[in-house]
Every structure is written in C-alpha cells, then in structure tokens.
C-alpha atoms as a PDB file:
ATOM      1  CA  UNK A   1     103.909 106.509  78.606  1.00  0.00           C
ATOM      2  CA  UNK A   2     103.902 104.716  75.092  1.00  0.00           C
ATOM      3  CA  UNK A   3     101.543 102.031  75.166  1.00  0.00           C
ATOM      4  CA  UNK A   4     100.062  99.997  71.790  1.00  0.00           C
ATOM      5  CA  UNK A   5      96.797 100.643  73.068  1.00  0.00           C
ATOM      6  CA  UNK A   6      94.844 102.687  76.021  1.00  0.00           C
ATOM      7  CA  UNK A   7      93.882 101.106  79.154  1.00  0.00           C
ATOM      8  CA  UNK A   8      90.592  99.201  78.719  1.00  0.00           C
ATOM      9  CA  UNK A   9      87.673  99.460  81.620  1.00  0.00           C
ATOM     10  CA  UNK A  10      89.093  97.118  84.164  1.00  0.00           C
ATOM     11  CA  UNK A  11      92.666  98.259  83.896  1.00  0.00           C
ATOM     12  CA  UNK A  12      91.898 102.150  84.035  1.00  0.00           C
ATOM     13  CA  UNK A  13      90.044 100.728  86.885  1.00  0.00           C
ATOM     14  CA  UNK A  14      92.567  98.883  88.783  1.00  0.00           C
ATOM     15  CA  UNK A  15      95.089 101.063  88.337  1.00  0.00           C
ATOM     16  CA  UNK A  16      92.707 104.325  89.530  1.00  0.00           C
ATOM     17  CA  UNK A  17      92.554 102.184  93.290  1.00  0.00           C
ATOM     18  CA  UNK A  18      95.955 101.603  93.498  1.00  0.00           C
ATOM     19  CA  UNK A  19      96.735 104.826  92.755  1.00  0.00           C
ATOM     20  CA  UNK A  20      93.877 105.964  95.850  1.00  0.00           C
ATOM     21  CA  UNK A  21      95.590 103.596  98.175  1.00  0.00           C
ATOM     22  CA  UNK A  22      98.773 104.547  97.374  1.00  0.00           C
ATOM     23  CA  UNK A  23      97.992 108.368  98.321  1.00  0.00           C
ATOM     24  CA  UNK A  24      96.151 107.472 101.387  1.00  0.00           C
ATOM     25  CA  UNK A  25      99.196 105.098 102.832  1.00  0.00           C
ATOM     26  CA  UNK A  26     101.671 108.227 101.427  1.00  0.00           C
ATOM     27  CA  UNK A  27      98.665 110.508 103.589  1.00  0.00           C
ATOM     28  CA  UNK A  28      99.173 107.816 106.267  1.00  0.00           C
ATOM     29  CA  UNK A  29     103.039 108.753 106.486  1.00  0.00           C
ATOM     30  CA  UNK A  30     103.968 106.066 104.358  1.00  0.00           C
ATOM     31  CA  UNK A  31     107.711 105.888 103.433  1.00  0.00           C
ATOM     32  CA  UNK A  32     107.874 107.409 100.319  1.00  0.00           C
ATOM     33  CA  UNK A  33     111.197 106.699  99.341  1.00  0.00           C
ATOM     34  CA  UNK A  34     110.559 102.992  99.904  1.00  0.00           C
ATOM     35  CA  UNK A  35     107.537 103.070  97.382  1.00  0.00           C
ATOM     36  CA  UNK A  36     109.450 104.830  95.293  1.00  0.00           C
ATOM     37  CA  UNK A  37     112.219 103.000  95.256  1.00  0.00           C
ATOM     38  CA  UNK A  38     109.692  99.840  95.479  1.00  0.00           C
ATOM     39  CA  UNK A  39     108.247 100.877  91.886  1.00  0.00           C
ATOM     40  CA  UNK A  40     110.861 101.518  90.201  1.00  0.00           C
ATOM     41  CA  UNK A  41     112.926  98.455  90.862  1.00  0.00           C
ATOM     42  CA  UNK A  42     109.720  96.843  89.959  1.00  0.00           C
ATOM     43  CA  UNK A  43     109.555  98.610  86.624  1.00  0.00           C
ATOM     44  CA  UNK A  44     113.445  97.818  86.157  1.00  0.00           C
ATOM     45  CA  UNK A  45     112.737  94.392  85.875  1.00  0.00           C
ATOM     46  CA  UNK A  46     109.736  94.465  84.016  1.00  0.00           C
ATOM     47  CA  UNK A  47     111.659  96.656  81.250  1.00  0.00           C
ATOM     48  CA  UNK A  48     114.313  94.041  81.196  1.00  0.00           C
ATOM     49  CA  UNK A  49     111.900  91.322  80.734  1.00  0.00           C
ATOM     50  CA  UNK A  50     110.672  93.072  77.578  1.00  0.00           C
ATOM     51  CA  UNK A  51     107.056  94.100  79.261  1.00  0.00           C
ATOM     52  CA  UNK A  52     107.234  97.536  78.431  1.00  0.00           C
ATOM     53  CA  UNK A  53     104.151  98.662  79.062  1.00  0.00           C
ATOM     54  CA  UNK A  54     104.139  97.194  82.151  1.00  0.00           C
ATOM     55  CA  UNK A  55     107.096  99.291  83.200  1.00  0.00           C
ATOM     56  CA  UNK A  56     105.726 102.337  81.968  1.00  0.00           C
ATOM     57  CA  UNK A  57     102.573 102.085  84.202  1.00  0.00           C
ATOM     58  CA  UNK A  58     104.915 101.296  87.175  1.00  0.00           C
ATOM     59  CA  UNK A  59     106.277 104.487  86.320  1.00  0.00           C
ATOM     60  CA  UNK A  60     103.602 106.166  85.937  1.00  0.00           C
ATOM     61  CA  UNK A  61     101.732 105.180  89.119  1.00  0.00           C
ATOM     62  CA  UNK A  62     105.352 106.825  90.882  1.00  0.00           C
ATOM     63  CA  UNK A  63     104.452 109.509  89.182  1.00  0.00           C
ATOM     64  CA  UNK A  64     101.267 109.881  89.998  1.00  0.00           C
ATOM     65  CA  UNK A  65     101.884 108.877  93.735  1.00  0.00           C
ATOM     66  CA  UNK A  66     104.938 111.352  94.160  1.00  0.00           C
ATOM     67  CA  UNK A  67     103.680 114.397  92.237  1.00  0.00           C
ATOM     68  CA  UNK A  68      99.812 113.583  93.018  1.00  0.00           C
ATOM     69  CA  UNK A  69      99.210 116.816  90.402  1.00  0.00           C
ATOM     70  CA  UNK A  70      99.950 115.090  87.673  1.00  0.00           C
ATOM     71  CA  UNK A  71      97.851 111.483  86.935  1.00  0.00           C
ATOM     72  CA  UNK A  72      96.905 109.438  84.381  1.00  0.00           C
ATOM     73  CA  UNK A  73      93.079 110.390  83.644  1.00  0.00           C
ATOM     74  CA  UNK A  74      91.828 107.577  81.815  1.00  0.00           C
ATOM     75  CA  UNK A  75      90.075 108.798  78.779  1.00  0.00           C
ATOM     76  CA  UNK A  76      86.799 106.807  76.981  1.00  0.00           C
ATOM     77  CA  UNK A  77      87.875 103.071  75.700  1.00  0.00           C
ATOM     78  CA  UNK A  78      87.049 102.013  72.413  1.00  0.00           C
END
C-alpha cells in the first residue's frame, strides 16, 4: 500500500475491528468470494474516484481477510 501518511490512532483502530469481524464471519462460513468480490469492486470505484488510499486499504483488508498471515500491523503514529 502507498499511502502519504500512516494510519493515525483511530484509523489503525477501525480498520484492526473490521479486519476481526471480517475473520470471524469468514470463521462463521462466510462467503468468501462474495467479500472478496465485495471489496474489490468497492476499491474499483474508489480508485476511479481518485481516493487512492482508500482503495489501497480496501485492498488491503482482502488481503488481510483472504490470506489472514499476512496483515497490516499498525506501527507507532507520529
């Protein structure tokens, strides 16, 4: 993800419970090709709005969500 700044507190935040829920509805036998496909429509349109970094966090939560090994650990905010 290229972002022009890290995640502050309350983002890192928010993001960190939607990526918990996400796993426990996936745990739940959620449909995972739905959220999948769910995010990344979502970060289509975001990208072609211009909002970037908004897309790449989309992305990155499917990422996070589908290969649960690999996640965004948010690091200390300045």
């Amino acid at each position: 993800m290229i972002a022009d700044r890290p995640m502050n507190e309350y983002e890192s935040a928010l993001y960190e419970a939607v990526r918990v829920l996400g796993l426990a509805v996936i745990e739940k036998g959620g449909n995972r090709n739905a959220i999948q496909a769910g995010l990344e429509e979502m970060a289509d349109e975001m990208e072609a709005d211009g909002r970037q970094n908004g897309a790449a966090t989309l992305r990155l939560l499917c990422r996070a969500l589908l290969n649960p090994d690999i996640a965004y650990v948010p690091g200390k905010s300045n």
